[in-house]
N, C-alpha and C. Protein backbone atom coordinates (compact mmCIF):
# COMPACT_ATOMS: atom_id res chain seq x y z
N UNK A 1 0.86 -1.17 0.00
CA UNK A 1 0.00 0.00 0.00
C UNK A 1 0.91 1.23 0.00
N UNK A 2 0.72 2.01 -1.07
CA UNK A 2 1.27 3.77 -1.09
C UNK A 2 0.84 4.51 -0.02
N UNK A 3 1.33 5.91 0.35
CA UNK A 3 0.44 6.39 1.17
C UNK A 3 1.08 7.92 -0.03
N UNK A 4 -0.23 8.63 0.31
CA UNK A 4 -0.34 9.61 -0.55
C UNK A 4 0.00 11.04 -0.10
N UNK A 5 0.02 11.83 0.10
CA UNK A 5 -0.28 13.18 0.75
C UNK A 5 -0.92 14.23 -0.52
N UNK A 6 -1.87 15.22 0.65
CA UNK A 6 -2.66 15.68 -0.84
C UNK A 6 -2.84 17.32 0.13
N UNK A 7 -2.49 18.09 -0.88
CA UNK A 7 -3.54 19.56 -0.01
C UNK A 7 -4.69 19.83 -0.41
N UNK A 8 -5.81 19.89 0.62
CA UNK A 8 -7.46 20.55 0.21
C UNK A 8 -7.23 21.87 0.93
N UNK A 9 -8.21 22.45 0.90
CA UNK A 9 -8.61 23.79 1.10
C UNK A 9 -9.34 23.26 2.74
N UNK A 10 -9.56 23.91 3.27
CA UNK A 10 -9.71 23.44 5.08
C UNK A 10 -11.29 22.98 4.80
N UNK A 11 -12.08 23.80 4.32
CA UNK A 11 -13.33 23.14 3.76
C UNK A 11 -13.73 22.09 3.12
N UNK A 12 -12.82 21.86 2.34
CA UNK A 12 -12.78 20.37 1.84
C UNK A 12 -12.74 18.99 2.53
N UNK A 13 -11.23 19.47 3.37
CA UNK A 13 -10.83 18.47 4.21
C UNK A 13 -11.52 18.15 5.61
N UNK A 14 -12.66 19.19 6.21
CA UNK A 14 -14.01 19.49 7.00
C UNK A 14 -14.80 18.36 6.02
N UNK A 15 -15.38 18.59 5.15
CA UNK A 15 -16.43 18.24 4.92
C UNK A 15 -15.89 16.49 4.28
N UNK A 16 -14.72 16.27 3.93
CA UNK A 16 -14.60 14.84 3.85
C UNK A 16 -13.96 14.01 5.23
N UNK A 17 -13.74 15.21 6.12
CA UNK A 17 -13.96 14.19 7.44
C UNK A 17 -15.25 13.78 8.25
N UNK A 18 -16.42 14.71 7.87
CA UNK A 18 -17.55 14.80 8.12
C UNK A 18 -18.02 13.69 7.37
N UNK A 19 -17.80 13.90 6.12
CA UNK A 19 -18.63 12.23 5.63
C UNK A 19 -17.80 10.75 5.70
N UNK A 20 -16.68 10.94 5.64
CA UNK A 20 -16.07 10.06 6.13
C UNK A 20 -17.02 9.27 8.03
N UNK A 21 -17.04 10.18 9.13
CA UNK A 21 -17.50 9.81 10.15
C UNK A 21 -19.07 8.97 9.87
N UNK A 22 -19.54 10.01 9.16
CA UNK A 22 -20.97 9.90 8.84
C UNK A 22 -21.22 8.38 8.52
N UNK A 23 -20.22 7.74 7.50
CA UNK A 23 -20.20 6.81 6.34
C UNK A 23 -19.42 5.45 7.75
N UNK A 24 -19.05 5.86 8.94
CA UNK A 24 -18.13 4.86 9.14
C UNK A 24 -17.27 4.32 8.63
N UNK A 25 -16.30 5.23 8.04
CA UNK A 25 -15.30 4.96 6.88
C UNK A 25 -13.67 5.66 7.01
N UNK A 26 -13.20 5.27 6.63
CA UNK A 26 -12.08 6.04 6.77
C UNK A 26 -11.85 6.97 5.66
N UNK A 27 -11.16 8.39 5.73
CA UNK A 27 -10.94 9.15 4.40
C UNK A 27 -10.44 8.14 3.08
N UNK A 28 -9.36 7.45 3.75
CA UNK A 28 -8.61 6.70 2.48
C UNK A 28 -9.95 5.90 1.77
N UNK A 29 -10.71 5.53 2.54
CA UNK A 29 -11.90 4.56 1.80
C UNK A 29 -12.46 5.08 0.98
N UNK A 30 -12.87 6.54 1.61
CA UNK A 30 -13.85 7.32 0.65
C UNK A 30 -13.04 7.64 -0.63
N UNK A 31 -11.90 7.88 -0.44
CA UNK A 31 -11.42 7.91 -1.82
C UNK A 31 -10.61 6.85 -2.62
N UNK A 32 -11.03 5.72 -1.98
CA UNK A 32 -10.66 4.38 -2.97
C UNK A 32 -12.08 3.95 -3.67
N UNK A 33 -13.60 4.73 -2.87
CA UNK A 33 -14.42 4.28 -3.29
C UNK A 33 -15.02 5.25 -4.17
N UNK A 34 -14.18 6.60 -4.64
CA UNK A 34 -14.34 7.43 -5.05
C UNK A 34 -13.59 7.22 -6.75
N UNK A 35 -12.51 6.30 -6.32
CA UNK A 35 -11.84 6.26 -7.52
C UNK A 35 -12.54 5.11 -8.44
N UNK A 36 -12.85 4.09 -7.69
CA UNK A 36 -13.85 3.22 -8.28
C UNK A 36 -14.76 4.11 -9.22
N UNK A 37 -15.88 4.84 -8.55
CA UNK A 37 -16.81 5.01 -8.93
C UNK A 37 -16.20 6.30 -10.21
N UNK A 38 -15.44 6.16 -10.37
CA UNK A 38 -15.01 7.31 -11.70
C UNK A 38 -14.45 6.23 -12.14
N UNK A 39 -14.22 5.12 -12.52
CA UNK A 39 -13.51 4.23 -12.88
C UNK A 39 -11.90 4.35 -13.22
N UNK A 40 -11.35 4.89 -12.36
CA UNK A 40 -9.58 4.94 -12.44
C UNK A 40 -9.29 3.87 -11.75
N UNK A 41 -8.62 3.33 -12.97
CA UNK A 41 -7.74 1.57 -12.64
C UNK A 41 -6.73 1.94 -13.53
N UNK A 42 -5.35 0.85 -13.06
CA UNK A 42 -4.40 0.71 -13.79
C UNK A 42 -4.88 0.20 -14.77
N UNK A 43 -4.08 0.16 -15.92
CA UNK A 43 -4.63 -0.31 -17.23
C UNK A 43 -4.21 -1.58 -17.43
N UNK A 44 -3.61 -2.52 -15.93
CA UNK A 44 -3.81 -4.14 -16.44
C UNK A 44 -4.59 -4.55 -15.97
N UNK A 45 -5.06 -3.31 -14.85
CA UNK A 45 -6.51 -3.76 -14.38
C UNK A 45 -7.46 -3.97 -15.08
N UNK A 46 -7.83 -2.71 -15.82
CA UNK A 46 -8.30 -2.97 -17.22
C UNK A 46 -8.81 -3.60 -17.88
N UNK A 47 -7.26 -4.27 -18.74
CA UNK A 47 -7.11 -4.82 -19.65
C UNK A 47 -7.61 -6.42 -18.71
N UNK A 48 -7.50 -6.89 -17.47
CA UNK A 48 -8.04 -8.07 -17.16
C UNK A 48 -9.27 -7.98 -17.09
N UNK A 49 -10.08 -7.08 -17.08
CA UNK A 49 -11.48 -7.06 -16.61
C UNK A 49 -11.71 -6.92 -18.37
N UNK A 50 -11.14 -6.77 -19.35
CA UNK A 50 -11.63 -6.96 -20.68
C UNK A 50 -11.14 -8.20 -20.60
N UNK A 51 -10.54 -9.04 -20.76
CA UNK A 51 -9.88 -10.33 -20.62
C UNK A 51 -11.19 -11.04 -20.38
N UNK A 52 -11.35 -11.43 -18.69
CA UNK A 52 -12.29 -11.95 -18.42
C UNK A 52 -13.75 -11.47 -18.96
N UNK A 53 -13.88 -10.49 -19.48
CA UNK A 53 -15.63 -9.97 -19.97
C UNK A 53 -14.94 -10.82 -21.20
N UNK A 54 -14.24 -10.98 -21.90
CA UNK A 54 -14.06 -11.89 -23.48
C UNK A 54 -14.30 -13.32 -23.35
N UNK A 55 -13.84 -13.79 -21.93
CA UNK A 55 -13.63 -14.89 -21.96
C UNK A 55 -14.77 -15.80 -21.36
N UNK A 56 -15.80 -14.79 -20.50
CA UNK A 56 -17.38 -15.31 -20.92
C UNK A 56 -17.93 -15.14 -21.13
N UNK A 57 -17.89 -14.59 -22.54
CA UNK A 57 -19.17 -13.60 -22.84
C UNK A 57 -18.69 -14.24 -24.86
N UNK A 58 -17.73 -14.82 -24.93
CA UNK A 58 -17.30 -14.78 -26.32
C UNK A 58 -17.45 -13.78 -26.95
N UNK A 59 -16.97 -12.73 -26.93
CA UNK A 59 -16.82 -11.73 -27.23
C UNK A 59 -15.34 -11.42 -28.27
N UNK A 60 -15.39 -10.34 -29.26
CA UNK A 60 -14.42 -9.67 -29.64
C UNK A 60 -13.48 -9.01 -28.72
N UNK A 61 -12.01 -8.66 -28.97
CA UNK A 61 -11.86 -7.50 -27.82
C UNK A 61 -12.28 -6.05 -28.07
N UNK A 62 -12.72 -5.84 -29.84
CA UNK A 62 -12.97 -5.02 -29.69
C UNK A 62 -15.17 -5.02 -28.99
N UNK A 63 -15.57 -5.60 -29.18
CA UNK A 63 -16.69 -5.95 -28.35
C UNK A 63 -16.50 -5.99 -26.65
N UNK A 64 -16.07 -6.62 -26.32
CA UNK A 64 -15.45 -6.45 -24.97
C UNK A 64 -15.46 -5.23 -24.71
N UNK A 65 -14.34 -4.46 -25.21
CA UNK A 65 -14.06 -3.27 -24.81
C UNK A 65 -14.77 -2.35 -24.59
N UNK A 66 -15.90 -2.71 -25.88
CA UNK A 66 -16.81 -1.28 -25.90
C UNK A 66 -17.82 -1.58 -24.71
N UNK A 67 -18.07 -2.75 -24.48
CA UNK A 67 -18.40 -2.98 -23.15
C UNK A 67 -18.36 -2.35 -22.40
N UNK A 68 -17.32 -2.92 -21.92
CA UNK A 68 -16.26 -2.00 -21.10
C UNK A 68 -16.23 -0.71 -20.45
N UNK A 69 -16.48 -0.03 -21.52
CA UNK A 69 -16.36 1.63 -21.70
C UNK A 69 -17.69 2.15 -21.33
N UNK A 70 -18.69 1.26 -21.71
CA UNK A 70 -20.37 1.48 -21.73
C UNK A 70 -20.69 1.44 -20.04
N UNK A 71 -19.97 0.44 -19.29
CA UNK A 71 -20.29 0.32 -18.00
C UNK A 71 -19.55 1.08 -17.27
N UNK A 72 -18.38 1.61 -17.67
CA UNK A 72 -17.65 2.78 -16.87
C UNK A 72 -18.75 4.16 -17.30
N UNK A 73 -19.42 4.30 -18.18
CA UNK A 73 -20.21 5.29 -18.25
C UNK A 73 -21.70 5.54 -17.41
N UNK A 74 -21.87 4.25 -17.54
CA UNK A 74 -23.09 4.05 -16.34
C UNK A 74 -22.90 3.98 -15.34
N UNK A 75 -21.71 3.44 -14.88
CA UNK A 75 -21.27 3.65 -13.02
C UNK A 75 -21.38 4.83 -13.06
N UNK A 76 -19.86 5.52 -13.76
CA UNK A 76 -20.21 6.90 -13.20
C UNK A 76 -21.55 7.98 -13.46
N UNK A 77 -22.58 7.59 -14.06
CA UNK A 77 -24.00 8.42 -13.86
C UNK A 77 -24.42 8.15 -12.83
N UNK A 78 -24.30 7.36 -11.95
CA UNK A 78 -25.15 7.01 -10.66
C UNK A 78 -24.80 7.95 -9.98
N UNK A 79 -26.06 8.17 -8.72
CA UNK A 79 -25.80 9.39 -7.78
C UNK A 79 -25.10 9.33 -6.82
């Protein structure tokens, strides 16, 4: 595990310790569950989650992919 350091503005860092408590979560969570939900992965992450969508779905990779891309667009619309 990395550890990061980041500067917010004091308001920022207020209001994501506030939901952090709220959530029973730790800051780092909220923003591992933050990065999820924008879909930032390494790109062998990626590239395995196209892998496996090919490999049961018989799929193209370029089918796969567009997959792929279609469900990173719908995660991130959710509220």
């Amino acid at each position: 595990m990395r550890r990061l350091r980041i500067t917010l503005s004091e308001a920022s860092y207020r209001a994501l310790k506030e939901a952090s408590a709220q959530r029973a979560k730790t800051i780092g969570q909220l923003i591992e569950e933050s990065l999820d939900f924008y879909g930032i992965k390494s790109r062998e992450d990626a590239r395995d989650l196209v892998r496996r969508a090919r490999a049961r779905s018989m799929l193209t990779e370029g089918q796969a992919l567009a997959v792929a891309q279609q469900q990173v667009r719908v995660v991130r619309r959710k509220p």
